[in-house]
PDB file of N, CA and C in Angstrom:
ATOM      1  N   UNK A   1     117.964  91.755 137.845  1.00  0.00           N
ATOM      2  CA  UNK A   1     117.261  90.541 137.516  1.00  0.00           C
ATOM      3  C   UNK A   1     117.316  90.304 136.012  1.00  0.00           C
ATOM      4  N   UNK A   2     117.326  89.121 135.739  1.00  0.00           N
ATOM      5  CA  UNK A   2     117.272  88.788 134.208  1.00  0.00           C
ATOM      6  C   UNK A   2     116.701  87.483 134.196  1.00  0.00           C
ATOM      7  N   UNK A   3     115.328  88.055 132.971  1.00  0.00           N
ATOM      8  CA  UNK A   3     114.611  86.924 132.297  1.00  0.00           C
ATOM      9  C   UNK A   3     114.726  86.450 131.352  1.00  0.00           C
ATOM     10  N   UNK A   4     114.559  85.236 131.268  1.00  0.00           N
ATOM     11  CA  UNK A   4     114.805  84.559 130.081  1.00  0.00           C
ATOM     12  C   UNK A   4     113.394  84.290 129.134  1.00  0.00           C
ATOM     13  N   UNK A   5     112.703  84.870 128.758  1.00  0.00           N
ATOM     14  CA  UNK A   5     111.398  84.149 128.037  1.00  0.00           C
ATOM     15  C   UNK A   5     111.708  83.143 127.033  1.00  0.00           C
ATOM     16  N   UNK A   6     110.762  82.449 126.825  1.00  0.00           N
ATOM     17  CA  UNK A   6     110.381  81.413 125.660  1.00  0.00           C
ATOM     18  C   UNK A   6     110.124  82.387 124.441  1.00  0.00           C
ATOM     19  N   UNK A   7     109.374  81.755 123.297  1.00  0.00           N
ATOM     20  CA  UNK A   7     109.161  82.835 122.303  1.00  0.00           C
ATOM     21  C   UNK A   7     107.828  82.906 122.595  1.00  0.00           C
ATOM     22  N   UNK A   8     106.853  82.276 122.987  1.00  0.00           N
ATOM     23  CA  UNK A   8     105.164  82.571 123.721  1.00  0.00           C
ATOM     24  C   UNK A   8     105.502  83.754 124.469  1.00  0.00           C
ATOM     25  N   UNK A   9     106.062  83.356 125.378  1.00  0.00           N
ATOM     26  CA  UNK A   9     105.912  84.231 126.614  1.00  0.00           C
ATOM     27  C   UNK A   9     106.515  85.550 126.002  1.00  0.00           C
ATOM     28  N   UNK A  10     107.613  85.287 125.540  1.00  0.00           N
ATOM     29  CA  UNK A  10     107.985  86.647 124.469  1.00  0.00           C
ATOM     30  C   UNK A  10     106.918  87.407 123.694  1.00  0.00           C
ATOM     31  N   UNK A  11     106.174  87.042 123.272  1.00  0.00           N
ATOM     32  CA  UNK A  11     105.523  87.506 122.170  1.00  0.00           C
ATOM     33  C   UNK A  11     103.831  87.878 122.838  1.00  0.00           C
ATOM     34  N   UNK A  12     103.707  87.087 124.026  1.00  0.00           N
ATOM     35  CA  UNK A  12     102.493  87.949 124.602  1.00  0.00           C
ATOM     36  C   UNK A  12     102.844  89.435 125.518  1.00  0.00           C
ATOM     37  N   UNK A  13     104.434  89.559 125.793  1.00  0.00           N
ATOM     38  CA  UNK A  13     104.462  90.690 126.527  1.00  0.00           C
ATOM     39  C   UNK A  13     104.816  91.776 125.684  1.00  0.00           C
ATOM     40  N   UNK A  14     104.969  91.281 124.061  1.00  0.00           N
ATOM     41  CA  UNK A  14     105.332  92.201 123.174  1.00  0.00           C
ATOM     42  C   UNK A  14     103.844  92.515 122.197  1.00  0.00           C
ATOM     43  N   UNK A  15     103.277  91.868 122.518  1.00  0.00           N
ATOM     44  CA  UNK A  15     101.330  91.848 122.530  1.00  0.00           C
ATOM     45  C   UNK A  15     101.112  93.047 123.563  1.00  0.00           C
ATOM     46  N   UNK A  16     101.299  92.888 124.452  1.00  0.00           N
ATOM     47  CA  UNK A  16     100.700  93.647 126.115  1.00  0.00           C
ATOM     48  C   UNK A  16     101.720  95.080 125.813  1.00  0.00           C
ATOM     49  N   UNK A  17     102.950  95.028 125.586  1.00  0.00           N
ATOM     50  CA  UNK A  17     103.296  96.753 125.149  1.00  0.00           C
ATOM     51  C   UNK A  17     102.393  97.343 124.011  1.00  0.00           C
ATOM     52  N   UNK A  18     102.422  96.572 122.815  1.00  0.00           N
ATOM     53  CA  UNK A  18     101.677  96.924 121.717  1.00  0.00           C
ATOM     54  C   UNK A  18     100.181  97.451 122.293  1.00  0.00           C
ATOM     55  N   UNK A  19      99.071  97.035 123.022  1.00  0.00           N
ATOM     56  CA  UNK A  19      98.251  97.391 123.562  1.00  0.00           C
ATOM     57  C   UNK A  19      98.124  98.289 123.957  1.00  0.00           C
ATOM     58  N   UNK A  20      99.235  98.314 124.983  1.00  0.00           N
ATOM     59  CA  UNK A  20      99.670  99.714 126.173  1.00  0.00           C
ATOM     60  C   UNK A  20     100.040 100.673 125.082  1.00  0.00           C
ATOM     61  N   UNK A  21     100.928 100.627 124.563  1.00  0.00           N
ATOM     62  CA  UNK A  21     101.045 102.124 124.096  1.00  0.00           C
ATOM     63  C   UNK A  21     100.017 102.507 122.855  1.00  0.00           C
ATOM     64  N   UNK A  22      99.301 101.474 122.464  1.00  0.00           N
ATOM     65  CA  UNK A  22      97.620 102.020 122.455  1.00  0.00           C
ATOM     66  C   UNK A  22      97.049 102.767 122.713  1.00  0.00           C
ATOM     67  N   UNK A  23      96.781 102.433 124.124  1.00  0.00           N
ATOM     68  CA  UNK A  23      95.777 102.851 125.005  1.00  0.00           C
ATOM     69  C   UNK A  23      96.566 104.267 125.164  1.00  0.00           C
ATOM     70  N   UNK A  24      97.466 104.429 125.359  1.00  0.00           N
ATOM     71  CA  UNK A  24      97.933 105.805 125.657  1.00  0.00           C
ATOM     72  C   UNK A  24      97.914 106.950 124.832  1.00  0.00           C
ATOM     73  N   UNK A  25      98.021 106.092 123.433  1.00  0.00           N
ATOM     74  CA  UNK A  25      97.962 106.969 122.195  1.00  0.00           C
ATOM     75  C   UNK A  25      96.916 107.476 121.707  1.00  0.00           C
ATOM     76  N   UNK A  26      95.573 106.250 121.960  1.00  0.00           N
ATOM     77  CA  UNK A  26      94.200 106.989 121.727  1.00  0.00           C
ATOM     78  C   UNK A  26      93.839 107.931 123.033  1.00  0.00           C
ATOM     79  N   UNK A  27      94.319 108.075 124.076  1.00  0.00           N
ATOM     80  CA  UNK A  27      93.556 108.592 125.517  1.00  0.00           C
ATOM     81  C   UNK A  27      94.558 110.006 125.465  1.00  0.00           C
ATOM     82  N   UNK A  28      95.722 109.847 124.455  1.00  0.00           N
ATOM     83  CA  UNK A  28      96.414 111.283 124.081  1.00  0.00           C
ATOM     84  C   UNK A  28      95.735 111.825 122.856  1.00  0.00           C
ATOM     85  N   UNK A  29      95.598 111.308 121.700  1.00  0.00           N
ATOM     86  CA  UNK A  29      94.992 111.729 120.605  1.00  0.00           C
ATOM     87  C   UNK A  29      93.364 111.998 121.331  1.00  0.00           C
ATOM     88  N   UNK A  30      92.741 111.409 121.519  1.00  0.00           N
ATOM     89  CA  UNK A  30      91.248 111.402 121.404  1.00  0.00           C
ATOM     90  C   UNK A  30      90.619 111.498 122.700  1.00  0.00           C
ATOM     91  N   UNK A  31      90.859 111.040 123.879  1.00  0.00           N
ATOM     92  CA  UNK A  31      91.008 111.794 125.286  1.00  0.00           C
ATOM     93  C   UNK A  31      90.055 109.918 125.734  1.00  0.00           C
ATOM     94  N   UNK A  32      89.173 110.261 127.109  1.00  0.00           N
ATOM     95  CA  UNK A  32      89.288 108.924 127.086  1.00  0.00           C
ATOM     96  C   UNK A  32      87.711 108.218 127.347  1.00  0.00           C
ATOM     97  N   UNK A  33      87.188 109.102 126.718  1.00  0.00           N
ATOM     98  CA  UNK A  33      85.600 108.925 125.875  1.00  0.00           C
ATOM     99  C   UNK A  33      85.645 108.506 124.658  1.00  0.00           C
ATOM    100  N   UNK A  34      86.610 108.303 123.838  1.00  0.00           N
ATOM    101  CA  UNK A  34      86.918 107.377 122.841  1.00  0.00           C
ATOM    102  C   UNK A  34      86.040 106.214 123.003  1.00  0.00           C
ATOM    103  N   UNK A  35      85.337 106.160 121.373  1.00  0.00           N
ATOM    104  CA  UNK A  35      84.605 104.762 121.650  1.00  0.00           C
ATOM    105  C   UNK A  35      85.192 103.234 121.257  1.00  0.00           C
ATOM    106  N   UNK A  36      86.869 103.768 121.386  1.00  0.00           N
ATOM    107  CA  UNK A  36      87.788 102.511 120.967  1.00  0.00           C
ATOM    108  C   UNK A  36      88.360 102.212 122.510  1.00  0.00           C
ATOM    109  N   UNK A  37      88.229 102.915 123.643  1.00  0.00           N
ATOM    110  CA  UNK A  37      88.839 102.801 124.791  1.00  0.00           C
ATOM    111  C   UNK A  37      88.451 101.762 125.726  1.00  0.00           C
ATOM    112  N   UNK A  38      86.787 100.928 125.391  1.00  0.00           N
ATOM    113  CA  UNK A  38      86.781 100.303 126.124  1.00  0.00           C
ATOM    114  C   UNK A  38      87.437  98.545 124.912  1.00  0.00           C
ATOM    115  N   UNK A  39      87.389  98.567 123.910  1.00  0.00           N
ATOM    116  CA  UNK A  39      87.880  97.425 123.372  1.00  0.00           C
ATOM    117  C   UNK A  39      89.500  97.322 123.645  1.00  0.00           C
ATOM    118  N   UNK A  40      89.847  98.553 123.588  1.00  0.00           N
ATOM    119  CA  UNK A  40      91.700  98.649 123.642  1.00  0.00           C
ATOM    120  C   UNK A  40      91.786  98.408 125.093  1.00  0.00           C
ATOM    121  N   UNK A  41      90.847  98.427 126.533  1.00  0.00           N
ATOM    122  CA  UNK A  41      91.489  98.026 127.593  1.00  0.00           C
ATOM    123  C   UNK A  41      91.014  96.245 127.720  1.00  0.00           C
ATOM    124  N   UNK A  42      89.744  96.020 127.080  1.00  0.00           N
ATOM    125  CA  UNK A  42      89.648  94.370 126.931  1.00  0.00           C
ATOM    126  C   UNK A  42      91.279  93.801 126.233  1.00  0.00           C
ATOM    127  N   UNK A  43      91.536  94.915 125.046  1.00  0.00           N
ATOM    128  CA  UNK A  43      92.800  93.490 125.021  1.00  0.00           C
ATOM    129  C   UNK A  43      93.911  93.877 125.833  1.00  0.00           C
ATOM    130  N   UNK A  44      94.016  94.558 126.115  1.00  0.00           N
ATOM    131  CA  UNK A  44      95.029  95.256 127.145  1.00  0.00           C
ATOM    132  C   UNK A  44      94.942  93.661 128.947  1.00  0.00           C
ATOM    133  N   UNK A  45      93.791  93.725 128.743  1.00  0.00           N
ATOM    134  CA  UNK A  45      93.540  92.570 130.016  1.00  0.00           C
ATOM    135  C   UNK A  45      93.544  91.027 129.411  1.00  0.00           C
ATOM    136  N   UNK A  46      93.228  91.196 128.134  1.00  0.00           N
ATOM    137  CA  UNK A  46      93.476  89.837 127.705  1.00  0.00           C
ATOM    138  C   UNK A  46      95.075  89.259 127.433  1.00  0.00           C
ATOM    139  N   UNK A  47      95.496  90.399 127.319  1.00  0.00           N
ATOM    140  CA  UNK A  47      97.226  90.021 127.161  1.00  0.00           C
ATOM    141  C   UNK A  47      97.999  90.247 128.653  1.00  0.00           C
ATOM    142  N   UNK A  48      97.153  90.755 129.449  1.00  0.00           N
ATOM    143  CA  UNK A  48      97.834  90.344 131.075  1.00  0.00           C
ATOM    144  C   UNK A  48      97.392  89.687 131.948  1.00  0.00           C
ATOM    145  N   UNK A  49      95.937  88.123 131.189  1.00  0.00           N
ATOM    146  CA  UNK A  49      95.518  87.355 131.357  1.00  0.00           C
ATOM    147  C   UNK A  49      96.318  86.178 130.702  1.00  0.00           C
ATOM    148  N   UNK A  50      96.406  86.295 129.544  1.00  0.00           N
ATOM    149  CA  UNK A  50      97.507  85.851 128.830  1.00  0.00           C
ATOM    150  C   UNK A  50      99.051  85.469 129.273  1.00  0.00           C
ATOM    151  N   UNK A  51      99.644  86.814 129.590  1.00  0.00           N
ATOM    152  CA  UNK A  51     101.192  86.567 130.273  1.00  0.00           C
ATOM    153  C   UNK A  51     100.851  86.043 131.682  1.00  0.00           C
ATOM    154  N   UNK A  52     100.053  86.078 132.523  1.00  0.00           N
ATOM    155  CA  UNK A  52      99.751  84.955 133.912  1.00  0.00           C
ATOM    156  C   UNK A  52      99.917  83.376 133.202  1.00  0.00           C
ATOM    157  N   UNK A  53      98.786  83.335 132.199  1.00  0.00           N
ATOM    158  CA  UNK A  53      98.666  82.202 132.037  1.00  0.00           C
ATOM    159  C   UNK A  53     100.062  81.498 131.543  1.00  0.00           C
ATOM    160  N   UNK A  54     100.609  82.064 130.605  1.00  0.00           N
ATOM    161  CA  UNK A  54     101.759  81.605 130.700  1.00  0.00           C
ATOM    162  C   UNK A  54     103.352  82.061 131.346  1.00  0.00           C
ATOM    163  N   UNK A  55     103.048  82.300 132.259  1.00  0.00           N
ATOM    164  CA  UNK A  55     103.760  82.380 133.580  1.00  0.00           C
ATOM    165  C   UNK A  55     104.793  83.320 133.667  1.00  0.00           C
ATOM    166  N   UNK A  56     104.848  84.290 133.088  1.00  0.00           N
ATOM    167  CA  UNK A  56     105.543  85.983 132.877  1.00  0.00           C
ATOM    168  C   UNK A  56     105.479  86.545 133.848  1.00  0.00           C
ATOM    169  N   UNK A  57     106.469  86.597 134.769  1.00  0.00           N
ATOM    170  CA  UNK A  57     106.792  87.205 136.043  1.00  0.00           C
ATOM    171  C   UNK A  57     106.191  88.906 135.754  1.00  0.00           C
ATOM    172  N   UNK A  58     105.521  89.175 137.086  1.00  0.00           N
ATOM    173  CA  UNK A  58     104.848  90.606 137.372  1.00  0.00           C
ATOM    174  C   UNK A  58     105.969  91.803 136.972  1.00  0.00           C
ATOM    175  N   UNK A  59     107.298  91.394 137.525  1.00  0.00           N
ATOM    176  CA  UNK A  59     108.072  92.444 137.017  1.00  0.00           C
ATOM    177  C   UNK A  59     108.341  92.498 135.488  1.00  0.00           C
ATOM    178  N   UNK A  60     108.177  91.539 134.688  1.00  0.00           N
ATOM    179  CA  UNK A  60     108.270  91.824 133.146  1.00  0.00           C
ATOM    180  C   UNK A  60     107.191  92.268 132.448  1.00  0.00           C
ATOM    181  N   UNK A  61     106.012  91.575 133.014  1.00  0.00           N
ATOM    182  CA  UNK A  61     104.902  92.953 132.925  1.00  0.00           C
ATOM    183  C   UNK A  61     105.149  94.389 132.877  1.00  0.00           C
ATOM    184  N   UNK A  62     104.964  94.811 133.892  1.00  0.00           N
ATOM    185  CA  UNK A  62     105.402  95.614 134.319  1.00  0.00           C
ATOM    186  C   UNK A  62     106.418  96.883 133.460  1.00  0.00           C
ATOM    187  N   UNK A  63     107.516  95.891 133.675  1.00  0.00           N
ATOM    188  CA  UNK A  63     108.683  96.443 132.372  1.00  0.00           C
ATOM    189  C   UNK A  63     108.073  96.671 131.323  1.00  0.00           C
ATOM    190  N   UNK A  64     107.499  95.987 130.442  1.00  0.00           N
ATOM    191  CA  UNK A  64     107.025  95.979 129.228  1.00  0.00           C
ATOM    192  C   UNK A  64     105.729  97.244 129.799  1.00  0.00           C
ATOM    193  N   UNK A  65     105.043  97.265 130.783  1.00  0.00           N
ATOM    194  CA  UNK A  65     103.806  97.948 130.466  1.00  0.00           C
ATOM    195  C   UNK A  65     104.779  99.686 130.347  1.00  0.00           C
ATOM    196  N   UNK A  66     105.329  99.941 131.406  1.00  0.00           N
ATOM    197  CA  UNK A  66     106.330 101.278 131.678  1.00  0.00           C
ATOM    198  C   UNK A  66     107.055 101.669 130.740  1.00  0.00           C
ATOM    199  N   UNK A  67     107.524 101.271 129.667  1.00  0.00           N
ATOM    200  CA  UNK A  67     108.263 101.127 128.134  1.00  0.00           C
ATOM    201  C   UNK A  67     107.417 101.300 127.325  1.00  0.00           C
ATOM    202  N   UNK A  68     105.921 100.862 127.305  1.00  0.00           N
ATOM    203  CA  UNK A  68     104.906 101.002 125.983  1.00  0.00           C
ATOM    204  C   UNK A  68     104.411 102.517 126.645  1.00  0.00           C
ATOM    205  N   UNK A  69     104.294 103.001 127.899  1.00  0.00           N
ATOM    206  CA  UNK A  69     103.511 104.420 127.977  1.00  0.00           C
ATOM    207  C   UNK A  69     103.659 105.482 127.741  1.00  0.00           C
ATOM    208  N   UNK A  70     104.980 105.413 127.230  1.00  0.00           N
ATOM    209  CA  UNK A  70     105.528 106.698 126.559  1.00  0.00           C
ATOM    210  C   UNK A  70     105.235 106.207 124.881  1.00  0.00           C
ATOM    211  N   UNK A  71     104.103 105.999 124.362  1.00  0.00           N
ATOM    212  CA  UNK A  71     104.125 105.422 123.496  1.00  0.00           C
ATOM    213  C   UNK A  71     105.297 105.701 121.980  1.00  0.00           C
ATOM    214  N   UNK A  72     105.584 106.955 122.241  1.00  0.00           N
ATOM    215  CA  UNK A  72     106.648 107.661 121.442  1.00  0.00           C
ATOM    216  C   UNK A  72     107.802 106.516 121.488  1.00  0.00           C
ATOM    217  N   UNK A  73     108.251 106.643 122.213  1.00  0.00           N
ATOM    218  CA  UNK A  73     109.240 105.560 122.525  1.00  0.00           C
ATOM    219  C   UNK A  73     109.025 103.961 121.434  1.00  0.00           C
ATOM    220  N   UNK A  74     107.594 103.708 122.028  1.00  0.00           N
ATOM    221  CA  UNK A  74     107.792 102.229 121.034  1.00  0.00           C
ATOM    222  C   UNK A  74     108.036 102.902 119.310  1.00  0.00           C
ATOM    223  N   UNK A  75     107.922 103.653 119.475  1.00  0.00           N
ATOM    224  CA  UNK A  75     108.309 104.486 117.555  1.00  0.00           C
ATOM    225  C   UNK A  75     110.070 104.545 117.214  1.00  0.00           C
ATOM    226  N   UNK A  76     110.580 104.822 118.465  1.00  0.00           N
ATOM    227  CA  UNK A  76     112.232 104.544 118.299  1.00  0.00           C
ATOM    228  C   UNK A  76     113.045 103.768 118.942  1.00  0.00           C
ATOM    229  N   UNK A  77     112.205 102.738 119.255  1.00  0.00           N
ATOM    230  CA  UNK A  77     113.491 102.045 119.674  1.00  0.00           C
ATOM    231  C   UNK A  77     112.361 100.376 119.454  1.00  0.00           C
ATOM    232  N   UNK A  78     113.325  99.630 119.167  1.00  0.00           N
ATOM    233  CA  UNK A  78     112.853  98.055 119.227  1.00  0.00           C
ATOM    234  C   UNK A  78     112.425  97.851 120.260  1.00  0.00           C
ATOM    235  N   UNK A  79     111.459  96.723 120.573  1.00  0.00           N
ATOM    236  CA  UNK A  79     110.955  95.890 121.423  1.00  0.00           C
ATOM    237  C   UNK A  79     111.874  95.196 122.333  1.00  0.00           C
ATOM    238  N   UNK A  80     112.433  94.194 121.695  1.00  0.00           N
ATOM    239  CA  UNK A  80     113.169  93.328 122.070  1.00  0.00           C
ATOM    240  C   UNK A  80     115.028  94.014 122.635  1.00  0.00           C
ATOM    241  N   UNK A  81     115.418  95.397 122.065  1.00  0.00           N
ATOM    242  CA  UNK A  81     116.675  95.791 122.655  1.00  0.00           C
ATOM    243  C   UNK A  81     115.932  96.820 123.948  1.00  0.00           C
ATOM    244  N   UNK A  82     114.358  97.688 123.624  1.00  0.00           N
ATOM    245  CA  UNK A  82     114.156  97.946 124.950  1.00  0.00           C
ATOM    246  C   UNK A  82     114.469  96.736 126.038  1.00  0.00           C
ATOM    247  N   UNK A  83     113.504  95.251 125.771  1.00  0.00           N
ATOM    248  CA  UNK A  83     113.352  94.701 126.987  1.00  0.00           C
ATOM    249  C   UNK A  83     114.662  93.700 127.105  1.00  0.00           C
ATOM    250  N   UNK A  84     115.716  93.941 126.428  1.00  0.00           N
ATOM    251  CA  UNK A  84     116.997  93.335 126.929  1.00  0.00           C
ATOM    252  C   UNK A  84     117.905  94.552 127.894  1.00  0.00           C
ATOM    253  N   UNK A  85     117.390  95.685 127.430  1.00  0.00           N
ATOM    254  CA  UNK A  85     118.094  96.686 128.653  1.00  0.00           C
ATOM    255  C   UNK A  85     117.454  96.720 130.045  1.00  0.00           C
ATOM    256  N   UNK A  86     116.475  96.102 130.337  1.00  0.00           N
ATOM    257  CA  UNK A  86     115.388  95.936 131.485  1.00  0.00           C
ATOM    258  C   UNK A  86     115.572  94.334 132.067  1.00  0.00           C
ATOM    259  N   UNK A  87     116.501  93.930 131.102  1.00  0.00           N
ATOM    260  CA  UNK A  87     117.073  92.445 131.927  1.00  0.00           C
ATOM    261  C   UNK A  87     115.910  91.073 131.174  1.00  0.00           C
ATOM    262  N   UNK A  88     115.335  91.473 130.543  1.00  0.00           N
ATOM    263  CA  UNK A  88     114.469  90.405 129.676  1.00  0.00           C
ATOM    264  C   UNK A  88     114.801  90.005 128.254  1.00  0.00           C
ATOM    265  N   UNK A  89     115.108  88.517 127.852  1.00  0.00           N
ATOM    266  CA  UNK A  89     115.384  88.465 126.636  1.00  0.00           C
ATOM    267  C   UNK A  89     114.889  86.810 126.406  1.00  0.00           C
ATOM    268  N   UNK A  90     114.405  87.054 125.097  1.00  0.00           N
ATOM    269  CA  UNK A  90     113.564  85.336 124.688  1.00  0.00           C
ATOM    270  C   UNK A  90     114.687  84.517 123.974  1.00  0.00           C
ATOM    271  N   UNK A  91     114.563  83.437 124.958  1.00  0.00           N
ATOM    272  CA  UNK A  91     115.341  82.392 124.506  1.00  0.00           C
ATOM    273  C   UNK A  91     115.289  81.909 123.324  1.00  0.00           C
ATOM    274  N   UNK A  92     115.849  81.234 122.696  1.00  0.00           N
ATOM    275  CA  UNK A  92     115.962  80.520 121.814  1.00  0.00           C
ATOM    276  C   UNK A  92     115.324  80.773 120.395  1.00  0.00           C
ATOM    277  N   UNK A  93     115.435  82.496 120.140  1.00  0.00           N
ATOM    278  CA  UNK A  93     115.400  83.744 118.855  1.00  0.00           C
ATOM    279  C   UNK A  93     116.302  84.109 118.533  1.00  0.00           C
ATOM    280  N   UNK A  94     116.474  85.037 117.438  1.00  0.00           N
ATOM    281  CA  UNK A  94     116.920  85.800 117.178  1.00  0.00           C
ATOM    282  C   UNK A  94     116.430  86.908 116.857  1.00  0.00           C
ATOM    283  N   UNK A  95     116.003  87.323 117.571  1.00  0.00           N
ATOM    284  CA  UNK A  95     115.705  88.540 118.100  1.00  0.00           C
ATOM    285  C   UNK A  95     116.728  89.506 117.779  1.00  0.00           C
ATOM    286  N   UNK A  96     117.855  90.028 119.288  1.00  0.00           N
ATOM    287  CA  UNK A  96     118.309  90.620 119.315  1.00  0.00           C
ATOM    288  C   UNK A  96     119.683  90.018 118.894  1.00  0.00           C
ATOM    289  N   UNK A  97     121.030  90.186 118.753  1.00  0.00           N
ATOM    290  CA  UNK A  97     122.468  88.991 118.797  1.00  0.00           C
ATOM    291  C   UNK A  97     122.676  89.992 120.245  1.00  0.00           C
ATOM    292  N   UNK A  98     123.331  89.335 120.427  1.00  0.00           N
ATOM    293  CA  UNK A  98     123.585  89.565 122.100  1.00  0.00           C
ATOM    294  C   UNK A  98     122.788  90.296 122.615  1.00  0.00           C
ATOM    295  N   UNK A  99     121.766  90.022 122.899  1.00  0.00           N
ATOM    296  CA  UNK A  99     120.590  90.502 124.194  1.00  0.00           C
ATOM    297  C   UNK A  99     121.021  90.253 125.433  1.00  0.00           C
ATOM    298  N   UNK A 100     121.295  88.390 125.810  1.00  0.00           N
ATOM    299  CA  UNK A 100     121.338  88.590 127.585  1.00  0.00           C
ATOM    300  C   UNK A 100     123.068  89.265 127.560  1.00  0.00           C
ATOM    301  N   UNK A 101     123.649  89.828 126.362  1.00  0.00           N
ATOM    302  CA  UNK A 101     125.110  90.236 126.454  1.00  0.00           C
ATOM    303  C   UNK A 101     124.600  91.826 127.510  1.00  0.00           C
ATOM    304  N   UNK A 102     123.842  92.272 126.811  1.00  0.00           N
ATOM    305  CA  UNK A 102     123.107  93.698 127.062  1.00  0.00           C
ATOM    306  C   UNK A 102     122.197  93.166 128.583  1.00  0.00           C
ATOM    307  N   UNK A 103     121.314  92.519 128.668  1.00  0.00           N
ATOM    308  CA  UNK A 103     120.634  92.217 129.399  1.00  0.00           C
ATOM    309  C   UNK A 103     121.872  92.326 131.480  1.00  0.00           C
ATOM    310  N   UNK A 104     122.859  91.341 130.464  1.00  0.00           N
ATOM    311  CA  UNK A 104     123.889  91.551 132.396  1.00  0.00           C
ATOM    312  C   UNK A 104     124.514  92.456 132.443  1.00  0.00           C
ATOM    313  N   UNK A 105     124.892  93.407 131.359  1.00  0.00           N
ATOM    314  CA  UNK A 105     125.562  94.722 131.583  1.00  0.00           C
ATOM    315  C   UNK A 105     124.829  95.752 131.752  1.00  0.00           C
ATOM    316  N   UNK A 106     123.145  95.763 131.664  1.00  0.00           N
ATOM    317  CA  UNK A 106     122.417  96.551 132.434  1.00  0.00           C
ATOM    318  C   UNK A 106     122.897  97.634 131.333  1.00  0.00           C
ATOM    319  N   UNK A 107     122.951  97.883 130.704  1.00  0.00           N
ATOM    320  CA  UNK A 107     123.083  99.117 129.226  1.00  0.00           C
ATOM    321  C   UNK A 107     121.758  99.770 129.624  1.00  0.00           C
TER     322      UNK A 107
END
């Protein structure tokens, strides 16, 4: 499958990883009595209130949430070349130069 986002819709699911691998990082560092754990899952729901509202298919959710939980990961590698190897890339950026190139060859 391959998505095409807008730069909104782009940028709230790159909101919603940023969150996610948050939440993972304080509930690894600090366990999950952290008194930052219940604000980090409010925005965590506000940015997958957010990508509904503007109409971000469940599987790019998704993608994006499974990519931010290794939060290590968002430390080496880009946003935007993770979610062009997962078949997602925002239209009309420059972002990545050939993303949907990467995006149909499934790299």
């Amino acid at each position: 499958m391959i998505y095409q986002a807008n730069k909104r819709q782009f940028g709230a699911l790159e909101g919603l990883a940023h969150w996610c691998a948050e939440y993972y990082y304080t509930l690894e560092r600090f366990g999950a009595d952290d008194a930052e754990m219940p604000a980090i899952r409010k925005d965590m729901s506000f940015c997958m209130d957010r990508c509904d509202a503007l109409g971000v298919p469940y599987w790019a959710q998704n993608a994006a949430i499974a990519w931010a939980e290794n939060w290590r990961a968002t430390k080496a590698e880009y946003f935007d070349a993770a979610m062009a190897r997962r078949g997602i890339t925002c239209s009309g950026a420059d972002y990545l130069p050939g993303a949907i190139a990467i995006a149909r060859a499934g790299v």
